[in-house]
C-alpha atoms as a PDB file:
ATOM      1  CA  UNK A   1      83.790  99.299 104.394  1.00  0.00           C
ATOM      2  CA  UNK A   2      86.763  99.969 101.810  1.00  0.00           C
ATOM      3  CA  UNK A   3      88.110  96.973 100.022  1.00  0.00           C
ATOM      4  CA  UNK A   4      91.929  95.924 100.785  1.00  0.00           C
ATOM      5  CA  UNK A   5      93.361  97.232  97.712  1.00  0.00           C
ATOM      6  CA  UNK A   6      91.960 100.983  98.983  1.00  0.00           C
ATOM      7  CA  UNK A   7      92.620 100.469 102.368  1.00  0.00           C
ATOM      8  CA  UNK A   8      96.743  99.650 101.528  1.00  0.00           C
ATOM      9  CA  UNK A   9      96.589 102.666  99.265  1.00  0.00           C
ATOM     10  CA  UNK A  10      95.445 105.314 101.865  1.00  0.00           C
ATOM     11  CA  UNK A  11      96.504 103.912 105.417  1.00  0.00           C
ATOM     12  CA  UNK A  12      98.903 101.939 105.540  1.00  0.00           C
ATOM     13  CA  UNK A  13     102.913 102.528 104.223  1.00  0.00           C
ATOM     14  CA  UNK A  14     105.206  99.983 102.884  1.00  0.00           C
ATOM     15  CA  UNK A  15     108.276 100.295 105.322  1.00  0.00           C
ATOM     16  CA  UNK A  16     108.967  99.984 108.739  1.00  0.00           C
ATOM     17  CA  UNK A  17     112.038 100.189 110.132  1.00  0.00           C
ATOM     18  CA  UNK A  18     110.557  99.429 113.712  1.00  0.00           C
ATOM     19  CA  UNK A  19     109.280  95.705 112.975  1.00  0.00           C
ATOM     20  CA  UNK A  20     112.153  94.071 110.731  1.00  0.00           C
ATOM     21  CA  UNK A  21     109.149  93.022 108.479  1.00  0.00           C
ATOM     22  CA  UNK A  22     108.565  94.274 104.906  1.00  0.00           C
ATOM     23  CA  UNK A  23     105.830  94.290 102.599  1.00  0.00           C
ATOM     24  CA  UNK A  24     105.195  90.845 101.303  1.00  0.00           C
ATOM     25  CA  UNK A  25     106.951  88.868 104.347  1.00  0.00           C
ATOM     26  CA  UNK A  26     105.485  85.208 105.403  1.00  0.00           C
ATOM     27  CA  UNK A  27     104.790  85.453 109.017  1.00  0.00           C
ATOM     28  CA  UNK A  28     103.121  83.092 111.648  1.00  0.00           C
ATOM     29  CA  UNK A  29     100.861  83.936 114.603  1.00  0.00           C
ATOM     30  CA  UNK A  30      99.320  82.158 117.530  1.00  0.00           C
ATOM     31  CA  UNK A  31      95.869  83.595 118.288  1.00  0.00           C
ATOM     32  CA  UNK A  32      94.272  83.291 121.853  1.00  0.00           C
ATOM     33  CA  UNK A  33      92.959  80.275 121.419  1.00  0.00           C
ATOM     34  CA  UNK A  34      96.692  78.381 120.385  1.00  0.00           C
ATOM     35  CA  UNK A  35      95.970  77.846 116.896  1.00  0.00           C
ATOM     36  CA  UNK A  36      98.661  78.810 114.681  1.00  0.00           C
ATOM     37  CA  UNK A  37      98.458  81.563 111.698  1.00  0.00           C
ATOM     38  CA  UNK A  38     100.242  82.430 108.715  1.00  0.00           C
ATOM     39  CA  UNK A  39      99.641  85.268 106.286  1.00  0.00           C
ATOM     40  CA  UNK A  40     101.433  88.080 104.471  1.00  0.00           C
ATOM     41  CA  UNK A  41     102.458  91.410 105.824  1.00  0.00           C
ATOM     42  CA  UNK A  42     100.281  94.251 103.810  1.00  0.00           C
ATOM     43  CA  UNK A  43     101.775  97.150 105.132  1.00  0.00           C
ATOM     44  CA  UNK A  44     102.429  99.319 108.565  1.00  0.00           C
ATOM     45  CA  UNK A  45     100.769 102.330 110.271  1.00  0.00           C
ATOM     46  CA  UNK A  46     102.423 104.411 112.378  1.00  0.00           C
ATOM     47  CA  UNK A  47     100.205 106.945 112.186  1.00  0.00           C
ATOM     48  CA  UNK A  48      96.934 106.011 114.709  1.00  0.00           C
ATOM     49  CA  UNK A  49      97.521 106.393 118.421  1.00  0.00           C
ATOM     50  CA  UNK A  50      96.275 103.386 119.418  1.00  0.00           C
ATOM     51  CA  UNK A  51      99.007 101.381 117.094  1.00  0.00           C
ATOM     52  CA  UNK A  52     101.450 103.836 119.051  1.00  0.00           C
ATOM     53  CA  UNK A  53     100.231 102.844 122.525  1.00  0.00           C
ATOM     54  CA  UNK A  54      99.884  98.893 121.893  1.00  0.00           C
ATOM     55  CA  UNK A  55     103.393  98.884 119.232  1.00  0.00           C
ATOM     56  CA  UNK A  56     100.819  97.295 116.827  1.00  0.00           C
ATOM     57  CA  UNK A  57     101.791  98.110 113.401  1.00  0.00           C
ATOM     58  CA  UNK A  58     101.373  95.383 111.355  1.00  0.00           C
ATOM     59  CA  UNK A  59      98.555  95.003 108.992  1.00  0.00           C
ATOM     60  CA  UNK A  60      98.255  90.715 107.776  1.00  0.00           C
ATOM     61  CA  UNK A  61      96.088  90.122 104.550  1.00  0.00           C
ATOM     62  CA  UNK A  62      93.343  88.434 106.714  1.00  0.00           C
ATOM     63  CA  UNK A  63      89.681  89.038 106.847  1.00  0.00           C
ATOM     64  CA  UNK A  64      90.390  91.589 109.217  1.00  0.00           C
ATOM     65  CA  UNK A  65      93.028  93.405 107.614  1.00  0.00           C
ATOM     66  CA  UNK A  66      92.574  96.378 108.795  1.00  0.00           C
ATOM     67  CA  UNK A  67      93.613  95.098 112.381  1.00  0.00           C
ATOM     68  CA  UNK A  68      96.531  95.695 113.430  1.00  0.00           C
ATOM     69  CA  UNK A  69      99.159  92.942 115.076  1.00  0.00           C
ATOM     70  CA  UNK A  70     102.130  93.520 116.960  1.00  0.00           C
ATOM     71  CA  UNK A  71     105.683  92.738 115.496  1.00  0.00           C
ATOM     72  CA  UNK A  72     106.776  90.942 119.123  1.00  0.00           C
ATOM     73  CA  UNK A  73     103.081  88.163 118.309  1.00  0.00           C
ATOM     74  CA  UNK A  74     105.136  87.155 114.626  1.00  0.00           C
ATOM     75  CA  UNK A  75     107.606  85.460 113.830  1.00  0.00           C
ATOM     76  CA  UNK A  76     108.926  85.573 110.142  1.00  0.00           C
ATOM     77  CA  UNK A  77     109.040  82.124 107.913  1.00  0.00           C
END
């Protein structure tokens, strides 16, 4: 597994005109289980199909940030 630093380099872009988020943005989440999230946006991918089909495009600095959320789940702080 790549570290963050490698995987922002070479997947993901820093603008996205689609989510009214940018690179460095506080946003908050509510996962399944109700319990409120906040992290920083990363960057975007347009690029994979299944971000395409689910309008997920957002890549958090989480432990999992190379999962990406949709920009309808956050809402910017």
């Amino acid at each position: 597994m790549r570290d963050i630093k490698t995987f922002i380099q070479e997947d993901l872009i820093a603008e996205c005109a689609i989510t009214g988020l940018e690179v460095g943005d506080l946003v908050s989440w509510v996962n399944a289980a109700g319990v409120k999230w906040e992290n920083k946006v990363i960057g975007f991918n347009l690029t994979d199909e299944y971000n395409a089909k689910y309008e997920k495009y957002v890549h958090l600095d989480t432990d999992s940030f190379w999962f990406p959320y949709s920009h309808k789940e956050l809402t910017k702080i």
